[in-house]
PDB file of N, CA and C in Angstrom:
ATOM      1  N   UNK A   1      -2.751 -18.677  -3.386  1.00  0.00           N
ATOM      2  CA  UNK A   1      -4.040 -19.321  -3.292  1.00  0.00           C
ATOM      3  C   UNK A   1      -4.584 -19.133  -1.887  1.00  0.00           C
ATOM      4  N   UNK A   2      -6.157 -18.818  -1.974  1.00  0.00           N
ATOM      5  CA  UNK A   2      -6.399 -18.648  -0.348  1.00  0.00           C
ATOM      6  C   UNK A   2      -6.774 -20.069   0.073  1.00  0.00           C
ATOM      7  N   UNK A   3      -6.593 -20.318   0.944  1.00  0.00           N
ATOM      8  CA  UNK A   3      -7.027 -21.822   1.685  1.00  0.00           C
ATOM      9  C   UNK A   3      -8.277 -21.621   2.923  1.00  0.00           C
ATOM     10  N   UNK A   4      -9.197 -22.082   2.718  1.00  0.00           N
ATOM     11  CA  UNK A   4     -10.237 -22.589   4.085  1.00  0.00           C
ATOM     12  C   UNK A   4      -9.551 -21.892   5.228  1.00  0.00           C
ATOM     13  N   UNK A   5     -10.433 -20.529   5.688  1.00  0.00           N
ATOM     14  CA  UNK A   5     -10.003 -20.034   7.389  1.00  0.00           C
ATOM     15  C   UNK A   5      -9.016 -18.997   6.806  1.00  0.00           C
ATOM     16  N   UNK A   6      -8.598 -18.611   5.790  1.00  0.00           N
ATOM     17  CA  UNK A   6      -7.682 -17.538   5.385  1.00  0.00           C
ATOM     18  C   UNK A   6      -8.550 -15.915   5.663  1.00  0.00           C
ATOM     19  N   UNK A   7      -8.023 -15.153   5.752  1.00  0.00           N
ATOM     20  CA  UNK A   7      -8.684 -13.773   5.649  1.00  0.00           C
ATOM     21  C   UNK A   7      -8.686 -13.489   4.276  1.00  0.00           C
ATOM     22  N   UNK A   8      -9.419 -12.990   3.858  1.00  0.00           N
ATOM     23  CA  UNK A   8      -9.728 -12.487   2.563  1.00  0.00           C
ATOM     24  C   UNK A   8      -8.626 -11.395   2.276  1.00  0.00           C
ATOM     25  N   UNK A   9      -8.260 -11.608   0.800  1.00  0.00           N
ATOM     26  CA  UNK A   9      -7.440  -9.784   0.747  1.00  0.00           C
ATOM     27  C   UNK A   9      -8.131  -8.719   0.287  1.00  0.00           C
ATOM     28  N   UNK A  10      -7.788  -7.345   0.702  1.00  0.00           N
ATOM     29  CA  UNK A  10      -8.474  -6.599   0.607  1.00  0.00           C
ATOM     30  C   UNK A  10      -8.965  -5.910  -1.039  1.00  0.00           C
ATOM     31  N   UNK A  11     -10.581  -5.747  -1.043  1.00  0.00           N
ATOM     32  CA  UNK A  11     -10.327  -5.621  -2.454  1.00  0.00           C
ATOM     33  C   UNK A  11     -11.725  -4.726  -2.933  1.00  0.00           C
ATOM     34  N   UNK A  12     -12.213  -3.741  -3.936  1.00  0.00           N
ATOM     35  CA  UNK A  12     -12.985  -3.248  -4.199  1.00  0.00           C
ATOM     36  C   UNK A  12     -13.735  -4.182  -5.792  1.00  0.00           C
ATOM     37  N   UNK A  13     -15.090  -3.889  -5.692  1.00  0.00           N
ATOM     38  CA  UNK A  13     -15.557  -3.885  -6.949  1.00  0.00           C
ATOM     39  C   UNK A  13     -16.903  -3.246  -7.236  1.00  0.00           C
ATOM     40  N   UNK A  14     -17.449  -3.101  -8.568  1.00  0.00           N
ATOM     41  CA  UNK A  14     -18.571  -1.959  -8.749  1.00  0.00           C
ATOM     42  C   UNK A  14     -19.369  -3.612  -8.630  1.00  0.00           C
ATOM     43  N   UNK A  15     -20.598  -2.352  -7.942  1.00  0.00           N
ATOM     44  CA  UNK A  15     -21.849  -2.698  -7.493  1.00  0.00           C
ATOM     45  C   UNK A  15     -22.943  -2.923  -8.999  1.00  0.00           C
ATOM     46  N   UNK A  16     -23.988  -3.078  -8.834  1.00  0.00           N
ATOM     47  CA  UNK A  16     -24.454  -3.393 -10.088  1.00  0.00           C
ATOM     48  C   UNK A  16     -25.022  -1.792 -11.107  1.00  0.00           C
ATOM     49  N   UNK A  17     -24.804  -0.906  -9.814  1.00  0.00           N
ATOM     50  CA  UNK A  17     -24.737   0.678 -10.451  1.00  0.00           C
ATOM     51  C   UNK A  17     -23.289   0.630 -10.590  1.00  0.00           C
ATOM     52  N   UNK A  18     -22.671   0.738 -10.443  1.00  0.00           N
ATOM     53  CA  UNK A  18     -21.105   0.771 -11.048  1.00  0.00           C
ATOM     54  C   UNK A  18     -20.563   1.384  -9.790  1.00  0.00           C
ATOM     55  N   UNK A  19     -20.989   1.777  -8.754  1.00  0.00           N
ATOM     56  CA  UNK A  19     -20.693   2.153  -7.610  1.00  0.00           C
ATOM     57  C   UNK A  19     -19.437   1.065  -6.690  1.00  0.00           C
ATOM     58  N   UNK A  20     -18.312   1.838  -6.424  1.00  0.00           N
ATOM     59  CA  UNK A  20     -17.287   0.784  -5.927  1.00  0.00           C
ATOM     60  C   UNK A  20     -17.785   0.529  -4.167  1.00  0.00           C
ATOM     61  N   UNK A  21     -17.653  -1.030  -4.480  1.00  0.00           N
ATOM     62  CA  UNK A  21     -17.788  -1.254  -2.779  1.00  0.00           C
ATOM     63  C   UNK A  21     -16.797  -2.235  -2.323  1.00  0.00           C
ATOM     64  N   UNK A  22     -16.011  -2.016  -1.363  1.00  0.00           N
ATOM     65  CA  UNK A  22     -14.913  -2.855  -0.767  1.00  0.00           C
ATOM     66  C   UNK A  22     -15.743  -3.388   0.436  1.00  0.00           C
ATOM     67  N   UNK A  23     -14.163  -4.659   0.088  1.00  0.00           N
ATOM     68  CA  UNK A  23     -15.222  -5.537   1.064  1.00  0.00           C
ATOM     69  C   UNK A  23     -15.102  -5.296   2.780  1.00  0.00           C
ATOM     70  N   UNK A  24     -13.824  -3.902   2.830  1.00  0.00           N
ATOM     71  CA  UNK A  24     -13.798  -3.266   4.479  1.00  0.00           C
ATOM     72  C   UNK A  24     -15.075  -2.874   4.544  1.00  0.00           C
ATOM     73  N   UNK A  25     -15.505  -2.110   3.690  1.00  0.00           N
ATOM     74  CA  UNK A  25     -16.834  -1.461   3.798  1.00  0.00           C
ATOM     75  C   UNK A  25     -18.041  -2.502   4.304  1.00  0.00           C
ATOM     76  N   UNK A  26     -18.140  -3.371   3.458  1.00  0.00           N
ATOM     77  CA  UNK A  26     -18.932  -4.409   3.805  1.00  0.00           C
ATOM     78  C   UNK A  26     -19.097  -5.147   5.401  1.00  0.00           C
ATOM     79  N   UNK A  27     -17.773  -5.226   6.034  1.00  0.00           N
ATOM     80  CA  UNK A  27     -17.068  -5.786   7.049  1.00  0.00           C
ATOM     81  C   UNK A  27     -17.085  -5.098   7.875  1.00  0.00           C
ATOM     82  N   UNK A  28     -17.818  -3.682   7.643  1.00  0.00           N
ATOM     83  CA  UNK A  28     -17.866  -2.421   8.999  1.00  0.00           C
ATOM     84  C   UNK A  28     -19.026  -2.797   9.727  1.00  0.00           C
ATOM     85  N   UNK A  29     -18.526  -2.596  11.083  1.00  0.00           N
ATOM     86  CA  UNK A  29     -19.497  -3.284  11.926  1.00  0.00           C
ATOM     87  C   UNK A  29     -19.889  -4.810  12.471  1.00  0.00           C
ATOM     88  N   UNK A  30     -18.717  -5.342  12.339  1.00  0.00           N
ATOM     89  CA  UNK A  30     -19.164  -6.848  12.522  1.00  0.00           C
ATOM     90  C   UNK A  30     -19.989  -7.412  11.638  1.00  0.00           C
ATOM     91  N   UNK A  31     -20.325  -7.139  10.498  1.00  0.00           N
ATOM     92  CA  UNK A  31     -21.348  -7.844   9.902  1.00  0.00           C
ATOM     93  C   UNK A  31     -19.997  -8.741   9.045  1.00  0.00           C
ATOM     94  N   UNK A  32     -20.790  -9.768   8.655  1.00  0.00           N
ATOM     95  CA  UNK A  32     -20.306 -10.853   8.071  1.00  0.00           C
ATOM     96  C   UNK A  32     -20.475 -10.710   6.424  1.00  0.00           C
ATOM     97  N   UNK A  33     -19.739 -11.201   5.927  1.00  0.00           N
ATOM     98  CA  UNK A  33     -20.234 -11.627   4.183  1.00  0.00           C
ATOM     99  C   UNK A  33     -19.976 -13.027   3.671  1.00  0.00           C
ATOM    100  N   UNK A  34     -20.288 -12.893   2.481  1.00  0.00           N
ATOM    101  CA  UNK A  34     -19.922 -14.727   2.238  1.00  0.00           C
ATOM    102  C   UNK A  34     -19.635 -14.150   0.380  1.00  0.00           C
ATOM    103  N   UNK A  35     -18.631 -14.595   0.146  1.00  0.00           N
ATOM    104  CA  UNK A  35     -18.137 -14.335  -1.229  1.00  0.00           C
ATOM    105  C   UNK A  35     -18.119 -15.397  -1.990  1.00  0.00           C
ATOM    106  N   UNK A  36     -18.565 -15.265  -3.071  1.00  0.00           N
ATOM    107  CA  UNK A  36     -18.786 -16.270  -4.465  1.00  0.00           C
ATOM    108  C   UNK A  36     -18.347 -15.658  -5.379  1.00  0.00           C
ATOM    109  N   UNK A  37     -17.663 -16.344  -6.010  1.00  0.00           N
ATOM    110  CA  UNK A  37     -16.981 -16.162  -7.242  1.00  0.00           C
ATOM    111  C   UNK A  37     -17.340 -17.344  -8.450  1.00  0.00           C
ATOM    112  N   UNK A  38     -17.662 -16.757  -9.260  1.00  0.00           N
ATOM    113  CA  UNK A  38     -18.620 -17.832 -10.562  1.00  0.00           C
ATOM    114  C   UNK A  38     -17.501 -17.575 -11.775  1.00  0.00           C
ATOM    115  N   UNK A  39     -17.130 -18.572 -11.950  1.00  0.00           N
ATOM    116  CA  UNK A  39     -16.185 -18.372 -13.535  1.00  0.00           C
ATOM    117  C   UNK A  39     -17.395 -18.633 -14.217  1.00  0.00           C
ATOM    118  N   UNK A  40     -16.922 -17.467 -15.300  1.00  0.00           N
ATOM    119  CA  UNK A  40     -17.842 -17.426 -17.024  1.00  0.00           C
ATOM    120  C   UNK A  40     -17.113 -18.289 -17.594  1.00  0.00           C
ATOM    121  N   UNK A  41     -17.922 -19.044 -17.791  1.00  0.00           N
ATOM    122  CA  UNK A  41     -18.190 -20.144 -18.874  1.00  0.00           C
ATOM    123  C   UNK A  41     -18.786 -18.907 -20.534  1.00  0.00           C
ATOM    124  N   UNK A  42     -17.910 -19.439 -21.362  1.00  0.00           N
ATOM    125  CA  UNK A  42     -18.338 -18.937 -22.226  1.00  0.00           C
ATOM    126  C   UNK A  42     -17.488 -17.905 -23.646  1.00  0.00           C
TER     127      UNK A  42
END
């Protein structure tokens, strides 16, 4: 389980073109992200 202040593990997923983007990629350059994760209901 990750806990508050953990580093994220490293991980890819397709973009809404199906294009894979990891989240190093994202993280190049000092830029920041903020990750949400939504359980389907359903």
């Amino acid at each position: 389980m990750i806990e508050a202040g953990d580093q994220a593990p490293r991980f890819s997923l397709p973009d809404v073109d199906g294009r894979a983007v990891s989240l190093d990629d994202t993280l190049q350059g000092g830029h920041n992200a903020l990750l949400v994760f939504l359980r389907h209901l359903g």
